[in-house]
PDB file of N, CA and C in Angstrom:
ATOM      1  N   UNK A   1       8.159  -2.438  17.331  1.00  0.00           N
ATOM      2  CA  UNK A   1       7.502  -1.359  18.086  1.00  0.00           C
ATOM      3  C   UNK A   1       6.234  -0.871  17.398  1.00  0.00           C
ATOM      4  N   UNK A   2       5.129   0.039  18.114  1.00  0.00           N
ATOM      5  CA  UNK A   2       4.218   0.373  17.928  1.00  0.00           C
ATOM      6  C   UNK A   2       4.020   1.412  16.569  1.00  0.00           C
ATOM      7  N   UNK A   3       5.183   2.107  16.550  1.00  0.00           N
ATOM      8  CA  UNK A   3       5.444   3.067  15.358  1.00  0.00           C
ATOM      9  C   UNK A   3       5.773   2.370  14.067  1.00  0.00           C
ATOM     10  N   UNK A   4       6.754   1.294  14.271  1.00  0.00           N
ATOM     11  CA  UNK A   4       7.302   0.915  13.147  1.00  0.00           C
ATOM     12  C   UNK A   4       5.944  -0.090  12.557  1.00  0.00           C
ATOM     13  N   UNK A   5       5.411  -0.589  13.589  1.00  0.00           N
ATOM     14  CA  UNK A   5       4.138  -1.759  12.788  1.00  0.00           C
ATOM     15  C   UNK A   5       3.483  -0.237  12.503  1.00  0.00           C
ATOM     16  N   UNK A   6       3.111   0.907  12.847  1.00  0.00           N
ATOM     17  CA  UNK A   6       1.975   1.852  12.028  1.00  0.00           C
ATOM     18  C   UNK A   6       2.729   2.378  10.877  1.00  0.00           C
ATOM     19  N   UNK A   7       3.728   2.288  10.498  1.00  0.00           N
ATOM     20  CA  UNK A   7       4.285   2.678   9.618  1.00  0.00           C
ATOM     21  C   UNK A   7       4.183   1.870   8.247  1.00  0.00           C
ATOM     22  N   UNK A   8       4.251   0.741   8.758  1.00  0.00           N
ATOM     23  CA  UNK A   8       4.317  -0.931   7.328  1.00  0.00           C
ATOM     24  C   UNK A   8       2.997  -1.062   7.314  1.00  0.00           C
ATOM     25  N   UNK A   9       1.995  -0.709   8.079  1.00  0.00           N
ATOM     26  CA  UNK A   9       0.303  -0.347   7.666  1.00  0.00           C
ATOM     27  C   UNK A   9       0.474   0.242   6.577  1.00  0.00           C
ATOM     28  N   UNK A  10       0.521   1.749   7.112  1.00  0.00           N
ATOM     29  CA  UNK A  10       0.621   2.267   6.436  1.00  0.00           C
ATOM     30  C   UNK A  10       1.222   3.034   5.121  1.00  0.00           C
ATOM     31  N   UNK A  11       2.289   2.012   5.100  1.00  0.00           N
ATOM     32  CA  UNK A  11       2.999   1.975   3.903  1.00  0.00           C
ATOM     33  C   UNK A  11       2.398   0.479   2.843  1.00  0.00           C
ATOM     34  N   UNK A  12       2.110  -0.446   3.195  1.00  0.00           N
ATOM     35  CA  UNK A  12       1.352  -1.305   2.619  1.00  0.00           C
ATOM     36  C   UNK A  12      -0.582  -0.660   1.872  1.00  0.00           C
ATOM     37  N   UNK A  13      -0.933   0.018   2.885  1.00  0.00           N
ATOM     38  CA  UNK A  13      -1.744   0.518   2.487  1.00  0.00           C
ATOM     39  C   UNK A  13      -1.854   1.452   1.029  1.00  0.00           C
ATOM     40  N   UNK A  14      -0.576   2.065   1.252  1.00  0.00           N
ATOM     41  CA  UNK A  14      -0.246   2.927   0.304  1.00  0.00           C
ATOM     42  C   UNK A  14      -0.101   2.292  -0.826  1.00  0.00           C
ATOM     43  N   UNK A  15       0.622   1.118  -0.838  1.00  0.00           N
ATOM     44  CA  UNK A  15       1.288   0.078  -1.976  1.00  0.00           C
ATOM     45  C   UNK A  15      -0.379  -0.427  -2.615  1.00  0.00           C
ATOM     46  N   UNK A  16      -0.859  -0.987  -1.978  1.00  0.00           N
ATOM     47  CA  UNK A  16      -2.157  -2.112  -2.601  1.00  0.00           C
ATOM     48  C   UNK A  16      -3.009  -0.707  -3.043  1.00  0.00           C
ATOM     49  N   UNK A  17      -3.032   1.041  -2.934  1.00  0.00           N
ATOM     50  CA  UNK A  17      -3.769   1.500  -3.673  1.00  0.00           C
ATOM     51  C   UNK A  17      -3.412   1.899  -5.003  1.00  0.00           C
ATOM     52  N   UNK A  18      -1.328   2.059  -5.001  1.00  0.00           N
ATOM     53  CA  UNK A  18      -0.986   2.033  -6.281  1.00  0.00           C
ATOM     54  C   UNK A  18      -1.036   0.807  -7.092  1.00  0.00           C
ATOM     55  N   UNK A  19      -1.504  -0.190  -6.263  1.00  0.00           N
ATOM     56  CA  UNK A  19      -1.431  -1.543  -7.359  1.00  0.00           C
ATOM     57  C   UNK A  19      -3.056  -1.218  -8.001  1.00  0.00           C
ATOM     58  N   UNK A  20      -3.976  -0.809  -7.142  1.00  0.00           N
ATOM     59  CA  UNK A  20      -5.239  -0.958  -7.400  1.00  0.00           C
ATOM     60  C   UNK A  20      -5.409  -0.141  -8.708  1.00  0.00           C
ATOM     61  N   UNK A  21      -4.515   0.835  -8.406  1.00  0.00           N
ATOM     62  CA  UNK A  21      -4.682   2.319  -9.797  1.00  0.00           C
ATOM     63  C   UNK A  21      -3.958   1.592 -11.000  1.00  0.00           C
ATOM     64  N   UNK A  22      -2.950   0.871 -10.645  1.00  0.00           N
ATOM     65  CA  UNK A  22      -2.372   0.300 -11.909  1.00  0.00           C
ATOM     66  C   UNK A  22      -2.596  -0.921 -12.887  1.00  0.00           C
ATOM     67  N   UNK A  23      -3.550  -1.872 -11.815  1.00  0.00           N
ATOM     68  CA  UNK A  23      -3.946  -2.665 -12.360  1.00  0.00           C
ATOM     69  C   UNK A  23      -5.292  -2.803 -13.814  1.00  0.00           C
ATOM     70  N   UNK A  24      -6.023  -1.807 -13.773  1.00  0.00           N
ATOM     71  CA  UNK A  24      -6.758  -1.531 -14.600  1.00  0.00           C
ATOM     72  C   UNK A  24      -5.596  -0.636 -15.966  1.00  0.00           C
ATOM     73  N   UNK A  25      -4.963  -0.094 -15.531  1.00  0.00           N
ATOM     74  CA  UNK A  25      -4.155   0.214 -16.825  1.00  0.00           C
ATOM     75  C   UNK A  25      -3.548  -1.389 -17.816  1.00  0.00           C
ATOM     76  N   UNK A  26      -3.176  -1.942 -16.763  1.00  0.00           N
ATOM     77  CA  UNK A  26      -2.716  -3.441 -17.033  1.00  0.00           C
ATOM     78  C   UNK A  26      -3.200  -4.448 -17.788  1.00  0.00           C
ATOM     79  N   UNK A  27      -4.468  -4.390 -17.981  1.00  0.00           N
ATOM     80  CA  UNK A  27      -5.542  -5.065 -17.881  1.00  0.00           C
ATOM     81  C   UNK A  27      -6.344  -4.906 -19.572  1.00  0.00           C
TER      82      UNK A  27
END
């Protein structure tokens, strides 16, 4: 459904900006 795909957007979205913040600690 329309909710659940805006939801895994936007939960993916969320994910790849904590990877983005963590990856420079990583690094």
């Amino acid at each position: 459904p329309l909710f659940y795909k805006d939801n895994t957007r936007m939960f993916y979205g969320d994910a790849k900006k904590s990877v983005d913040s963590l990856l420079p600690m990583i690094e």
